[in-house]
PDB file of N, CA and C in Angstrom:
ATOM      1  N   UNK A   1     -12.255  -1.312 -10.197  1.00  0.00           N
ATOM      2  CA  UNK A   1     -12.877  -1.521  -8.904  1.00  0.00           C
ATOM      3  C   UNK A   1     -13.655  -0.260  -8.537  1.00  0.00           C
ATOM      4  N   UNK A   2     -14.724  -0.376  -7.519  1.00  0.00           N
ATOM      5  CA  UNK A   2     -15.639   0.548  -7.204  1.00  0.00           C
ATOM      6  C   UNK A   2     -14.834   1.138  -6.411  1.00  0.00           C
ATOM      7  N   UNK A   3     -15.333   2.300  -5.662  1.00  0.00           N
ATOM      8  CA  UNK A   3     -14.791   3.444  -4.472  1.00  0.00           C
ATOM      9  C   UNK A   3     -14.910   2.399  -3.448  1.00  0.00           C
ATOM     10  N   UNK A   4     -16.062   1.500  -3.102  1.00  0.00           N
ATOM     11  CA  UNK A   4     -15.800   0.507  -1.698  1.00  0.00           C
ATOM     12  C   UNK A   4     -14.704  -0.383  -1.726  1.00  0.00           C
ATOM     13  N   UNK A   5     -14.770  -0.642  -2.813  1.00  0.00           N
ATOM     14  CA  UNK A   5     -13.455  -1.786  -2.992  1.00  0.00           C
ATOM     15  C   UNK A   5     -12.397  -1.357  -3.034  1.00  0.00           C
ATOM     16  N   UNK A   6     -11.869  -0.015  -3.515  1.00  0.00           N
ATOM     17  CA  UNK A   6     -10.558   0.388  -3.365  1.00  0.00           C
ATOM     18  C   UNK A   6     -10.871   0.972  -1.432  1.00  0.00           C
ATOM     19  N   UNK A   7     -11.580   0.925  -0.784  1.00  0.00           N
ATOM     20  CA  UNK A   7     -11.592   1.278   0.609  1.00  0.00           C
ATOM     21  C   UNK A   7     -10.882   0.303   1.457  1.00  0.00           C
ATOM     22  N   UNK A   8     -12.109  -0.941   0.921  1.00  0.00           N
ATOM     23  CA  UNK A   8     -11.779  -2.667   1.511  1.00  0.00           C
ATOM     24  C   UNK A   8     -10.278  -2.772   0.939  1.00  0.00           C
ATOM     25  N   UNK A   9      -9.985  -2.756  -0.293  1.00  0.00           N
ATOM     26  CA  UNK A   9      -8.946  -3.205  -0.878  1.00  0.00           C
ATOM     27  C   UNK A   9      -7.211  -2.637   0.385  1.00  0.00           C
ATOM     28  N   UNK A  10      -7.619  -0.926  -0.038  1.00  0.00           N
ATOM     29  CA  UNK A  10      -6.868  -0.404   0.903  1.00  0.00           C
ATOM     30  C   UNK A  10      -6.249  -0.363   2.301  1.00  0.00           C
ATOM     31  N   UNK A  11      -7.726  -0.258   3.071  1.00  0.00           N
ATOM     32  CA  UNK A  11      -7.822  -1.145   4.528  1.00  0.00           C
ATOM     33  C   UNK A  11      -6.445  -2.461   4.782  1.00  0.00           C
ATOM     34  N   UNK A  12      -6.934  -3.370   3.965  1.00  0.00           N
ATOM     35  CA  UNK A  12      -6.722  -4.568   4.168  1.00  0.00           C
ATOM     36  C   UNK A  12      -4.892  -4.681   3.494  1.00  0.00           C
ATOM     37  N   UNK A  13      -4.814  -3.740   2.691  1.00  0.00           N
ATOM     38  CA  UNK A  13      -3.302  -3.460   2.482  1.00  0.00           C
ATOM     39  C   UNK A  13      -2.693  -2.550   3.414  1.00  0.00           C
ATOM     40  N   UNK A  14      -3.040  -1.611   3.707  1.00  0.00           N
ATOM     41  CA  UNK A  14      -2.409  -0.596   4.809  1.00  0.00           C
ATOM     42  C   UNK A  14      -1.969  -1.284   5.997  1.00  0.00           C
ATOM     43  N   UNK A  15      -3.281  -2.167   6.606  1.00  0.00           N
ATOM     44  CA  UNK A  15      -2.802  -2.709   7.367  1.00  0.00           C
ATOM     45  C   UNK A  15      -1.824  -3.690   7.209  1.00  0.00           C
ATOM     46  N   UNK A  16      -1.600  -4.420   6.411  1.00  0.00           N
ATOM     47  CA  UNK A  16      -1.024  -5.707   6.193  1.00  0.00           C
ATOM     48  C   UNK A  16       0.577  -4.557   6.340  1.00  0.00           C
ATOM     49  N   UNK A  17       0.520  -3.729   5.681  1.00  0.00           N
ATOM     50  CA  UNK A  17       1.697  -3.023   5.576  1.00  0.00           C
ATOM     51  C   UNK A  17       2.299  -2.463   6.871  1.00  0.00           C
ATOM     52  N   UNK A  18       1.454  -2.192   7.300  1.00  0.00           N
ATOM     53  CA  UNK A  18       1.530  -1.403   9.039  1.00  0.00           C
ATOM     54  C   UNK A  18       1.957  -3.042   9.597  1.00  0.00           C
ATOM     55  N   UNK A  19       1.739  -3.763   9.835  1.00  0.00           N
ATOM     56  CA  UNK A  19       2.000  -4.814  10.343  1.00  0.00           C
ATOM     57  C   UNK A  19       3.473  -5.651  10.175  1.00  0.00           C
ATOM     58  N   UNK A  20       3.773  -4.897   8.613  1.00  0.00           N
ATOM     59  CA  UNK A  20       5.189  -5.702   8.238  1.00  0.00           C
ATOM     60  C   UNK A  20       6.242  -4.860   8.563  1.00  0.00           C
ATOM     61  N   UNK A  21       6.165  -3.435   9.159  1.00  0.00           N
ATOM     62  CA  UNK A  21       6.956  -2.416   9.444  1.00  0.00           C
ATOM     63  C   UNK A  21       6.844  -2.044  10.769  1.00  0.00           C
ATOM     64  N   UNK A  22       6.126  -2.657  11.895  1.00  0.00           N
ATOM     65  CA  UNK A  22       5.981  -2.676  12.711  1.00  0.00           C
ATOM     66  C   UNK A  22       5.200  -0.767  12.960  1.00  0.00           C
ATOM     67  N   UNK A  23       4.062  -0.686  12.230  1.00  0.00           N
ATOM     68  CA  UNK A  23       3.739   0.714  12.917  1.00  0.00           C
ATOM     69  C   UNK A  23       2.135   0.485  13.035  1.00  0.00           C
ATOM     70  N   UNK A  24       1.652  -0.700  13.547  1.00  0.00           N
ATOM     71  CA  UNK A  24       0.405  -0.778  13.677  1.00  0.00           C
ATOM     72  C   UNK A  24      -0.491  -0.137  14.756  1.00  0.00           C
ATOM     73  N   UNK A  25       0.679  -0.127  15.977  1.00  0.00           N
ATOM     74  CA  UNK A  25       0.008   0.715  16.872  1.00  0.00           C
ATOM     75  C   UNK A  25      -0.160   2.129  16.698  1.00  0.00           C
ATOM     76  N   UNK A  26       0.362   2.562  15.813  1.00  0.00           N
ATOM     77  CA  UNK A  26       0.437   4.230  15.840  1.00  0.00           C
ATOM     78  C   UNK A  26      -0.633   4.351  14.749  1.00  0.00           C
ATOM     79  N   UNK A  27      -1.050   3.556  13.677  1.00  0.00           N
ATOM     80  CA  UNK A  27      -1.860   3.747  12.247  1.00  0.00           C
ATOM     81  C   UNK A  27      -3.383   3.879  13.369  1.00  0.00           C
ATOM     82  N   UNK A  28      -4.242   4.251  12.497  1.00  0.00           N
ATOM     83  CA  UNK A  28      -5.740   4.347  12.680  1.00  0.00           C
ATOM     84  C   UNK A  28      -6.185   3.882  11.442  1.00  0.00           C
ATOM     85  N   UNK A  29      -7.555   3.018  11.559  1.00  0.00           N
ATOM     86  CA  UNK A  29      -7.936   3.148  10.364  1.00  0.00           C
ATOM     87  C   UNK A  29      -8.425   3.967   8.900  1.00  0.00           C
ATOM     88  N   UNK A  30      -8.185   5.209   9.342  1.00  0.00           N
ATOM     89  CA  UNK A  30      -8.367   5.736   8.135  1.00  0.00           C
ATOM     90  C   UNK A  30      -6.935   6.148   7.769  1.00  0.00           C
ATOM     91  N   UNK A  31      -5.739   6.245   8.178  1.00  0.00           N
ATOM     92  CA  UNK A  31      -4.042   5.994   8.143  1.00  0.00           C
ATOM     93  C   UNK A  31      -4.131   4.825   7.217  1.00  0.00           C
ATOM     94  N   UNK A  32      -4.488   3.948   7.410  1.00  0.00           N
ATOM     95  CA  UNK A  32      -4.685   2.241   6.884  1.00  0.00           C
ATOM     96  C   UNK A  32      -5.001   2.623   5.180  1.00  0.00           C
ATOM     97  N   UNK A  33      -6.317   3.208   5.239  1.00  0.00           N
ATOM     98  CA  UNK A  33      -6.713   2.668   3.969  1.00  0.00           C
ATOM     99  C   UNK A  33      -5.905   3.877   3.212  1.00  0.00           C
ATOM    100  N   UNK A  34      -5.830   5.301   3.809  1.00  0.00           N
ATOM    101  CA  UNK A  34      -4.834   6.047   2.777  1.00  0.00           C
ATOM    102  C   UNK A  34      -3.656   5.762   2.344  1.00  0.00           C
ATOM    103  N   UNK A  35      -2.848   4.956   3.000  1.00  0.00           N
ATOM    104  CA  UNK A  35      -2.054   4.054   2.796  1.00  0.00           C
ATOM    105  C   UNK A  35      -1.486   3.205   1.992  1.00  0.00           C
ATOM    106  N   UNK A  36      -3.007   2.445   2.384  1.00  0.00           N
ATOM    107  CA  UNK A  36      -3.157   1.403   1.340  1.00  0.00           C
ATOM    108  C   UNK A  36      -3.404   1.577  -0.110  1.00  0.00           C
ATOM    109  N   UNK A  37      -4.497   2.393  -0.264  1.00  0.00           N
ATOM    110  CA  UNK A  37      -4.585   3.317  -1.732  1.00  0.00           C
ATOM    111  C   UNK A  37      -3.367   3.487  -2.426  1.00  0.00           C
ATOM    112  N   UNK A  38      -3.005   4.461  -1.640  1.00  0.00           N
ATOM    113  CA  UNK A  38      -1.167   5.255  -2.222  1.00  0.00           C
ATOM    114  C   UNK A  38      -0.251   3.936  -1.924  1.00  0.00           C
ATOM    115  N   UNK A  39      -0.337   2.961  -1.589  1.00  0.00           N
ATOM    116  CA  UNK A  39       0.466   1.808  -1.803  1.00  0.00           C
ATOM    117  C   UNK A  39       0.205   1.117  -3.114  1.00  0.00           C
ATOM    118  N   UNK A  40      -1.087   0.637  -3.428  1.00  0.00           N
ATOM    119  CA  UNK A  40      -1.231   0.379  -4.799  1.00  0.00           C
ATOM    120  C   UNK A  40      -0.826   1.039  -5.454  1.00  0.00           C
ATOM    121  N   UNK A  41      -1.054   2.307  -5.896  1.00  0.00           N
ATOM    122  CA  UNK A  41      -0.563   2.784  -6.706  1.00  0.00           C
ATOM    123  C   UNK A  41       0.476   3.097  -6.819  1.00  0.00           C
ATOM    124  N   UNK A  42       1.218   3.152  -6.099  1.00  0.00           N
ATOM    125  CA  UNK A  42       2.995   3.125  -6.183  1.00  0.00           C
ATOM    126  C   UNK A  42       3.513   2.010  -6.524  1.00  0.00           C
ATOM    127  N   UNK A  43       2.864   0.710  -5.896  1.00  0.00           N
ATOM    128  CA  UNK A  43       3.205  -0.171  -6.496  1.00  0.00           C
ATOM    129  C   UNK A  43       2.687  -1.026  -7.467  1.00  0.00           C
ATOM    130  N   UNK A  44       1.385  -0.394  -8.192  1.00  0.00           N
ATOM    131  CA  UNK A  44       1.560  -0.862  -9.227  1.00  0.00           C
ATOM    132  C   UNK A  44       2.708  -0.030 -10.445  1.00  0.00           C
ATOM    133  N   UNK A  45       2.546   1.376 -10.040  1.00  0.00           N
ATOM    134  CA  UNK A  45       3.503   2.345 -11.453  1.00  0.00           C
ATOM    135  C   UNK A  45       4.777   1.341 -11.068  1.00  0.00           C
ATOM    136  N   UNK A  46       5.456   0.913 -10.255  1.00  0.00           N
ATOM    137  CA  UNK A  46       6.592   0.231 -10.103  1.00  0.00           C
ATOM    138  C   UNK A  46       6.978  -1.234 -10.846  1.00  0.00           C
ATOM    139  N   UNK A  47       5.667  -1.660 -10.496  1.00  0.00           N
ATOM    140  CA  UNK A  47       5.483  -3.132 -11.038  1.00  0.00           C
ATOM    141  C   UNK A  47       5.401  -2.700 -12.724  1.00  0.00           C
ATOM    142  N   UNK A  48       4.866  -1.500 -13.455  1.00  0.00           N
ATOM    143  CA  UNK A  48       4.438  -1.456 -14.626  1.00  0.00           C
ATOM    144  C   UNK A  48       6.274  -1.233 -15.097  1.00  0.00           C
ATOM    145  N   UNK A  49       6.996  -0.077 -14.049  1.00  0.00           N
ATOM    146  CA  UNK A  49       8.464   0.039 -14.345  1.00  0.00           C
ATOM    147  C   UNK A  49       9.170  -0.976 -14.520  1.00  0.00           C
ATOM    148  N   UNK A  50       9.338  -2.128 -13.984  1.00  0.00           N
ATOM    149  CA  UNK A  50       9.836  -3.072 -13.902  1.00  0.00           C
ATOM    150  C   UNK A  50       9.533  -4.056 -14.944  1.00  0.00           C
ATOM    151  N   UNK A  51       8.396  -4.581 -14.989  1.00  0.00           N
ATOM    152  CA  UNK A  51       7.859  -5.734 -15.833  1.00  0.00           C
ATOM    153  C   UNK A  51       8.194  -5.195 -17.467  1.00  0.00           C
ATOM    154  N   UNK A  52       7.271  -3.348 -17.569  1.00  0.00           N
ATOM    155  CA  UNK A  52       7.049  -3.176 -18.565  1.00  0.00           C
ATOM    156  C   UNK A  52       5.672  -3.064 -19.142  1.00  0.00           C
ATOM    157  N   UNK A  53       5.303  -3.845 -18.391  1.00  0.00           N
ATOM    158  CA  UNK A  53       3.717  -4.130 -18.947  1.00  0.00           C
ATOM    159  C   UNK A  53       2.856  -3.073 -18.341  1.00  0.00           C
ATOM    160  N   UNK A  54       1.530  -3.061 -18.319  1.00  0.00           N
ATOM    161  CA  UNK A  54       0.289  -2.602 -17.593  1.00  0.00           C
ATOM    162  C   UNK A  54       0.192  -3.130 -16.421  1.00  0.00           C
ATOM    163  N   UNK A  55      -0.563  -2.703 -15.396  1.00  0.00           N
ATOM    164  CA  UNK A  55      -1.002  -3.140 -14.320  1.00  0.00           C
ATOM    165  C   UNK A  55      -1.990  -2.821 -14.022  1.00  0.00           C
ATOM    166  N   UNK A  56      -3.126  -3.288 -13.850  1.00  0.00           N
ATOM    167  CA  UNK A  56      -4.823  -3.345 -13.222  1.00  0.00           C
ATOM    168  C   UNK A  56      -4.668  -4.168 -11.332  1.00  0.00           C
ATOM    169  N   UNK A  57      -5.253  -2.892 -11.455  1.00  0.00           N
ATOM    170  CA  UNK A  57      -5.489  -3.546  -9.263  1.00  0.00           C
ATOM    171  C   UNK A  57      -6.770  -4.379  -9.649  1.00  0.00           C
ATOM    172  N   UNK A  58      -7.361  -5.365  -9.064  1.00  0.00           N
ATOM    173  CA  UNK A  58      -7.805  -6.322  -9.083  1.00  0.00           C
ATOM    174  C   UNK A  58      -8.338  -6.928  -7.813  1.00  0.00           C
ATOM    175  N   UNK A  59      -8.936  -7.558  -7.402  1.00  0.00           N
ATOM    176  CA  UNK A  59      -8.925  -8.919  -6.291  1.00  0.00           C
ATOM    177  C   UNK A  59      -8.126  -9.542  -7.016  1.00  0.00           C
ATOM    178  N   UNK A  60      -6.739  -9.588  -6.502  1.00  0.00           N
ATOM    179  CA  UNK A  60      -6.147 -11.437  -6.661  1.00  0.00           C
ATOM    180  C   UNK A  60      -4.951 -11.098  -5.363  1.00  0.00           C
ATOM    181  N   UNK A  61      -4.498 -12.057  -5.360  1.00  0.00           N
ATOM    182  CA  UNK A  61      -2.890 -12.261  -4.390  1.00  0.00           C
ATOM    183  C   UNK A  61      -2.336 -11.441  -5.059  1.00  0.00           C
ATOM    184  N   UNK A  62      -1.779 -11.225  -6.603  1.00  0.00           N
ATOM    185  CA  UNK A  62      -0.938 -10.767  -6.782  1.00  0.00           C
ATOM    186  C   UNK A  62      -0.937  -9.001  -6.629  1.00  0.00           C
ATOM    187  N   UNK A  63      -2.468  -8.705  -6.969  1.00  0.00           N
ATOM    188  CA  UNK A  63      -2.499  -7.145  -6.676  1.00  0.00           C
ATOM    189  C   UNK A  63      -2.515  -6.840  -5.221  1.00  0.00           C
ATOM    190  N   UNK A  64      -3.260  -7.900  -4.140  1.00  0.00           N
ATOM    191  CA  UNK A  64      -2.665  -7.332  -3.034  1.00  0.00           C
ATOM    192  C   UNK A  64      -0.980  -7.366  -2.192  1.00  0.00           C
ATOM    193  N   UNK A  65      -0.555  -8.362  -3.188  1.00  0.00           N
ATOM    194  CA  UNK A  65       1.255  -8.619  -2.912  1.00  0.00           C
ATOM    195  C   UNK A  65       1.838  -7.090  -3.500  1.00  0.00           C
ATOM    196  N   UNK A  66       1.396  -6.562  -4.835  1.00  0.00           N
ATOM    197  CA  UNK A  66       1.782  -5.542  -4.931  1.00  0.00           C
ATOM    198  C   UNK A  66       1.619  -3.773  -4.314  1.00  0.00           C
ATOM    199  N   UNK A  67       0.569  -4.013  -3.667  1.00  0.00           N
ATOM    200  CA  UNK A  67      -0.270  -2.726  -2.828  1.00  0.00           C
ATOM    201  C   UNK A  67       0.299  -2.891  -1.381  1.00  0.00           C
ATOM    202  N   UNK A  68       0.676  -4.130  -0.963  1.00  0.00           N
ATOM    203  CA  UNK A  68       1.527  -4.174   0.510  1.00  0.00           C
ATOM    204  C   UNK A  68       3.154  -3.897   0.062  1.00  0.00           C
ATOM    205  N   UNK A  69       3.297  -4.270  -0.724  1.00  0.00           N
ATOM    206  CA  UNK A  69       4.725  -3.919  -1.281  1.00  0.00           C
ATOM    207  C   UNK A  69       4.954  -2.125  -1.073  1.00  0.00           C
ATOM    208  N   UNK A  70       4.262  -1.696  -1.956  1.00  0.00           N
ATOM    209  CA  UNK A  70       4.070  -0.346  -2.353  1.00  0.00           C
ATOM    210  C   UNK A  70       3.742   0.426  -1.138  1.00  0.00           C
ATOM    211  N   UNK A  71       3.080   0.182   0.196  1.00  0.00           N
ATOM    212  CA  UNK A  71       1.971   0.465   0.927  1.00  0.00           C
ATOM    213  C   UNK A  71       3.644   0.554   2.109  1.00  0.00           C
ATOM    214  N   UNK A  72       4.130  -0.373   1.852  1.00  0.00           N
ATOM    215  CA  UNK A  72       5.369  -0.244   3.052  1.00  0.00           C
ATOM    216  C   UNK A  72       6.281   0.141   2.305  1.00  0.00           C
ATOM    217  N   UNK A  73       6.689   0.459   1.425  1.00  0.00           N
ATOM    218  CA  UNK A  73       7.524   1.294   0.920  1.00  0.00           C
ATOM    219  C   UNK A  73       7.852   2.428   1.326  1.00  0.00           C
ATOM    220  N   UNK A  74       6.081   2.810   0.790  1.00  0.00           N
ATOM    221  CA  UNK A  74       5.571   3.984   0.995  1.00  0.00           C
ATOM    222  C   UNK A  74       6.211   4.245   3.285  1.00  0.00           C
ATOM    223  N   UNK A  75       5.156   3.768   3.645  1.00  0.00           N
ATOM    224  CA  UNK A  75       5.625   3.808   5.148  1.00  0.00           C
ATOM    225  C   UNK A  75       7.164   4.037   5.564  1.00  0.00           C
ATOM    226  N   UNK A  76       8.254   3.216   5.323  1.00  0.00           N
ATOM    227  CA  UNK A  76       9.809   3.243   4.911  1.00  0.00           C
ATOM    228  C   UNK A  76      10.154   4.270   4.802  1.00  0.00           C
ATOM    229  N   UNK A  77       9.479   4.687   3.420  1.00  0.00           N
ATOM    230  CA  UNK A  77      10.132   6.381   3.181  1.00  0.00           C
ATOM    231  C   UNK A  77       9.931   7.284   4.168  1.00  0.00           C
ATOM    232  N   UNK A  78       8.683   7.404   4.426  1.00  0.00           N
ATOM    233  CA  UNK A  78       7.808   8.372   5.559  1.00  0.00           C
ATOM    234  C   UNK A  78       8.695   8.155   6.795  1.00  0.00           C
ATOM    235  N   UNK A  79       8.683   7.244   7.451  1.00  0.00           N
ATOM    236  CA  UNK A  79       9.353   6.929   8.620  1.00  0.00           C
ATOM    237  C   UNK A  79      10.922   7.265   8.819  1.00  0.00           C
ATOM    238  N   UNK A  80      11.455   7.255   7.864  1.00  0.00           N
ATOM    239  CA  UNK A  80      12.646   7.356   7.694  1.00  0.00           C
ATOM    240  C   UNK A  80      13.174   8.825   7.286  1.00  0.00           C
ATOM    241  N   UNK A  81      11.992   9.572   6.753  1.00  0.00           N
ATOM    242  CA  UNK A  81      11.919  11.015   6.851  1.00  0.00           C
ATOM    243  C   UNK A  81      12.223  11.491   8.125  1.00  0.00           C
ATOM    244  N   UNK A  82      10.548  11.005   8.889  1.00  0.00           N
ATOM    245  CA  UNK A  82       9.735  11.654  10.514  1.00  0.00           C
ATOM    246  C   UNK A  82      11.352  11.328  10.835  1.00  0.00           C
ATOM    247  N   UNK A  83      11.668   9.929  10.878  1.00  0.00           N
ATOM    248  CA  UNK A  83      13.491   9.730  11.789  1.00  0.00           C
ATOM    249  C   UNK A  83      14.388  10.965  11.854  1.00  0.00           C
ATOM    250  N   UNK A  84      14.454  11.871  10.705  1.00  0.00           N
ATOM    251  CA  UNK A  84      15.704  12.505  10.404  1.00  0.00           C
ATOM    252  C   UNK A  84      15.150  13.596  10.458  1.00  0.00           C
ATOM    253  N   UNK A  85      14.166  13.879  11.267  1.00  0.00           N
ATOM    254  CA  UNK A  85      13.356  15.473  11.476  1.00  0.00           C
ATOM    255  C   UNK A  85      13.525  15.608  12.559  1.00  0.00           C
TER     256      UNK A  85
END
């Protein structure tokens, strides 16, 4: 994917992620797509841990099922840090 598409891609995962962890009001959009980025990629190295296989980010459901996965993970950890600070 191009640099716009991992932007769009990101965006559209960060948020989805911010939304399933309830921290949408506090994210901004550029929170969103860094997010979202470092969500793919966490969750694809995870998905590659698991399966075994390779993983390519993509347009499909399944790469954005895995980048919201990864994307609130990611958030989880963070939050659960900021909690205990």
């Amino acid at each position: 994917m191009g640099l716009l598409s991992w932007i769009i891609f990101g965006a559209l995962a960060g948020w989805a992620a911010s939304l399933v962890t309830g921290r949408n009001s506090r994210m901004g959009c550029f929170a969103n797509i860094i997010i979202g980025v470092l969500g793919a990629i966490i969750g694809g190295f995870l998905y590659g841990l698991l399966t075994g296989s390779s993983f390519t980010i993509t347009w499909s459901w399944l790469s954005f099922l895995v980048a919201v996965i990864g994307a609130s993970l990611l958030l989880g950890i963070s939050g659960w840090y900021s909690r205990r600070r």
